[in-house]
C-alpha atoms as a PDB file:
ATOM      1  CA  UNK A   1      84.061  -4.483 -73.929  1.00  0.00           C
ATOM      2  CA  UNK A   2      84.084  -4.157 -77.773  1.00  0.00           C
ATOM      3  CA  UNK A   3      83.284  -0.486 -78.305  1.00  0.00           C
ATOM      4  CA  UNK A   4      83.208   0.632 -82.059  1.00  0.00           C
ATOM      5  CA  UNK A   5      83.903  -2.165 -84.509  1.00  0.00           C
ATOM      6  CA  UNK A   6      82.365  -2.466 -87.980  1.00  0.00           C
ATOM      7  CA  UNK A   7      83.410  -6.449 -88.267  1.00  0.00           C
ATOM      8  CA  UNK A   8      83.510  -9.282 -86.146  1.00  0.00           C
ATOM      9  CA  UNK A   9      86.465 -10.048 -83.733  1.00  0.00           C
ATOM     10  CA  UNK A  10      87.278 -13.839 -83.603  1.00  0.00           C
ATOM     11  CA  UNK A  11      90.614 -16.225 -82.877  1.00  0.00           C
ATOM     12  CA  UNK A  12      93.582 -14.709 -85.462  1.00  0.00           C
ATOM     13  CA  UNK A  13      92.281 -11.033 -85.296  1.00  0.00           C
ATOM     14  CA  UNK A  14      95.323  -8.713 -84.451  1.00  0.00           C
ATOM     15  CA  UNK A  15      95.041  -5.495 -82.916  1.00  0.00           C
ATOM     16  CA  UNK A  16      97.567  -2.913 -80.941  1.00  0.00           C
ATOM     17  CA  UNK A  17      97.213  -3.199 -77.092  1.00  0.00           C
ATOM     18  CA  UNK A  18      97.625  -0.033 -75.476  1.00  0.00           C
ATOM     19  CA  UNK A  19      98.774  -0.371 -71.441  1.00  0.00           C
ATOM     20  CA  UNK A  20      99.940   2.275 -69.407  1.00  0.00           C
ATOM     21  CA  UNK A  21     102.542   4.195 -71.955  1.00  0.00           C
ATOM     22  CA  UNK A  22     103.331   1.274 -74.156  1.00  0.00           C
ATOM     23  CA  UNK A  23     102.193  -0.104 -77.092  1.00  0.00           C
ATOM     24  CA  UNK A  24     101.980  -3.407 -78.602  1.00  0.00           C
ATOM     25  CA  UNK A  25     101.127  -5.994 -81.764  1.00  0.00           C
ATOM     26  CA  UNK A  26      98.407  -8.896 -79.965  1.00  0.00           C
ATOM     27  CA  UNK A  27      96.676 -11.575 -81.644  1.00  0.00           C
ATOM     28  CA  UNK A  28      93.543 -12.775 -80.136  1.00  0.00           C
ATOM     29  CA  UNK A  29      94.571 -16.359 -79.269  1.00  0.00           C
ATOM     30  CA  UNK A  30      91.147 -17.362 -78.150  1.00  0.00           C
ATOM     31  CA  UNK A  31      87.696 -16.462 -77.060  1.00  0.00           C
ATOM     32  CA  UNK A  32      86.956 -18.273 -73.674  1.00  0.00           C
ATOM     33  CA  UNK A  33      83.295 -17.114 -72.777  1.00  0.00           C
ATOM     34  CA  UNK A  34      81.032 -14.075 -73.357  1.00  0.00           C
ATOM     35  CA  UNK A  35      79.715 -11.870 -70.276  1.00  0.00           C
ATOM     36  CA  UNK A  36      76.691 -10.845 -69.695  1.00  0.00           C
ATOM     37  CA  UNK A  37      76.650  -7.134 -69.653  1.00  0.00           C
ATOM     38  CA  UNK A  38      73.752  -6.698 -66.793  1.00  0.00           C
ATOM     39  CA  UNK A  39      74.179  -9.739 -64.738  1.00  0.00           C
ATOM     40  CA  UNK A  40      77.715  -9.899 -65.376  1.00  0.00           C
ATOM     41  CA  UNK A  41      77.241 -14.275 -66.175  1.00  0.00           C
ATOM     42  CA  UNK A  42      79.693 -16.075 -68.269  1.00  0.00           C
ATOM     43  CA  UNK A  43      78.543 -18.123 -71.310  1.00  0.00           C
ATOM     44  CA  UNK A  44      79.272 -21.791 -70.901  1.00  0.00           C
ATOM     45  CA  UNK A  45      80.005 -22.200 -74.736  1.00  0.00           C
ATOM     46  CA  UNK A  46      83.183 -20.901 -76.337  1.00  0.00           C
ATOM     47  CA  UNK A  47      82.064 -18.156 -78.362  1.00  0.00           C
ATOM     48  CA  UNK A  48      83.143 -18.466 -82.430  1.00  0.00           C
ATOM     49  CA  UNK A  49      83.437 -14.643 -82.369  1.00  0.00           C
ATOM     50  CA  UNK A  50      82.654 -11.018 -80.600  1.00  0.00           C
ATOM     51  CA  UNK A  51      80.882  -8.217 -81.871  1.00  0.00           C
ATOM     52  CA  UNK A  52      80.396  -4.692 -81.123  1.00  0.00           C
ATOM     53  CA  UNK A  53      78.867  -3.764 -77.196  1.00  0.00           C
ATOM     54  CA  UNK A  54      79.731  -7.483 -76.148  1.00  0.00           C
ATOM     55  CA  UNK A  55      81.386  -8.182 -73.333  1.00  0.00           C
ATOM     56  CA  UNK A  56      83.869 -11.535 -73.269  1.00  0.00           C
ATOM     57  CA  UNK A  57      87.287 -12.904 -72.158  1.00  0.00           C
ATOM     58  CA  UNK A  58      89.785 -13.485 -74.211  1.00  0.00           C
ATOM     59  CA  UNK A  59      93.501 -14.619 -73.996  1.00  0.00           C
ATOM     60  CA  UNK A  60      95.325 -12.067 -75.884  1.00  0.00           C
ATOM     61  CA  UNK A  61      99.386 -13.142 -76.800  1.00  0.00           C
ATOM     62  CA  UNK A  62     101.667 -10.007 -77.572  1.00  0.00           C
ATOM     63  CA  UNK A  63     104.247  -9.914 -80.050  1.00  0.00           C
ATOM     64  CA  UNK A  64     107.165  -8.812 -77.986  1.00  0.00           C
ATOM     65  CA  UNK A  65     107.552  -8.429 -74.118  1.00  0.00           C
ATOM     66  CA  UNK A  66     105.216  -5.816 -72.076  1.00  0.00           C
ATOM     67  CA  UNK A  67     105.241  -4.864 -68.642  1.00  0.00           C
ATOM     68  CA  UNK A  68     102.128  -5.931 -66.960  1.00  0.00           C
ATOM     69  CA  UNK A  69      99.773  -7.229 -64.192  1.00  0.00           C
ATOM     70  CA  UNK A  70      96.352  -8.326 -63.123  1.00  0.00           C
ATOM     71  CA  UNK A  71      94.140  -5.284 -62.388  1.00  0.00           C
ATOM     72  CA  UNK A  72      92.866  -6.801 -59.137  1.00  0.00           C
ATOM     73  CA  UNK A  73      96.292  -6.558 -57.722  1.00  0.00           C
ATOM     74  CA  UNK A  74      97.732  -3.075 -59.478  1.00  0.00           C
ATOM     75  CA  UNK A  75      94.851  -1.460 -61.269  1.00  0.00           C
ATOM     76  CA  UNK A  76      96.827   1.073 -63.018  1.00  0.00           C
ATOM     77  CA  UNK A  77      98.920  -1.918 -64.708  1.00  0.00           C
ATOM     78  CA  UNK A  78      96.108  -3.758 -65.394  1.00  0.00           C
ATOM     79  CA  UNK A  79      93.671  -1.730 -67.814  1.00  0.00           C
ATOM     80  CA  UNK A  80      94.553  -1.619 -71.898  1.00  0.00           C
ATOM     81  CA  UNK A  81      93.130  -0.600 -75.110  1.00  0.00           C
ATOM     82  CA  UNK A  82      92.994  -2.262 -78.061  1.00  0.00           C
ATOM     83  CA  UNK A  83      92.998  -0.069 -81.166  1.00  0.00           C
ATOM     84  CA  UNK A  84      92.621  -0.796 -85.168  1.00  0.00           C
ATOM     85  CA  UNK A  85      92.624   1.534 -88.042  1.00  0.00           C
ATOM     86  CA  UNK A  86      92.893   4.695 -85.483  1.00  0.00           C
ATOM     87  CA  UNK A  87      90.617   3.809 -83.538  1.00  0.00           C
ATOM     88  CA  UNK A  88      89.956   2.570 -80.301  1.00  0.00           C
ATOM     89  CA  UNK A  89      87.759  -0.613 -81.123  1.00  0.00           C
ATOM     90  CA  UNK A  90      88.029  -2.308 -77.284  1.00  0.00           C
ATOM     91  CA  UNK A  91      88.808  -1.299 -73.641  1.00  0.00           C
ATOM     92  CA  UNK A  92      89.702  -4.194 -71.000  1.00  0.00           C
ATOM     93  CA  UNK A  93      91.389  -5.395 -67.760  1.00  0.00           C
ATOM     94  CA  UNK A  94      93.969  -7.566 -67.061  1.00  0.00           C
ATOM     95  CA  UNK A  95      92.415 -10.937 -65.414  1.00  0.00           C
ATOM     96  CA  UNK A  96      95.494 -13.654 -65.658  1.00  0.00           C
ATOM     97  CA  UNK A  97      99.004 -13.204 -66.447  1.00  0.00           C
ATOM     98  CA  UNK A  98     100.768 -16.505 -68.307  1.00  0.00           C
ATOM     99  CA  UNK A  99     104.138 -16.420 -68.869  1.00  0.00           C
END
């Protein structure tokens, strides 16, 4: 969920992940579908770019290695932040682990 963002989040955008007590560099690698907020659908287009209250999946690739896992299986490991300019711009879960 993109929370408070004034721009537009798209493929290249880098961030800080925040997960449990680490921190992180990410860049967005790619934007696979948006969600639908109320029905809780996925798009079936890729999505050029996210803005502010949308909802959408995204793989995410971190600069260095972070201890992690998929929130259906260890919720507290699973849930991040992603934060810009001191502030918290998205919150998310977890949903596939590639190594």
């Amino acid at each position: 969920v993109i929370l408070e963002h004034k721009s537009i989040i798209c493929a290249g955008y880098s961030a800080v992940m925040h997960i449990h007590c680490a921190a992180e560099e990410i860049t967005v690698k790619a934007l696979i579908c948006l969600v639908d907020k109320k029905t809780g659908e996925k798009s079936k287009t890729r999505p050029r770019f996210v803005k502010q209250d949308q909802v959408a999946i995204m793989r995410i690739e971190c600069s260095g290695m972070i201890c992690l896992e998929q929130f259906k299986l260890f919720p507290q490991m699973g849930r991040f932040t992603l934060r810009d300019e001191n502030k918290t711009i998205a919150i998310g879960k977890v949903l596939k682990v590639i190594e």
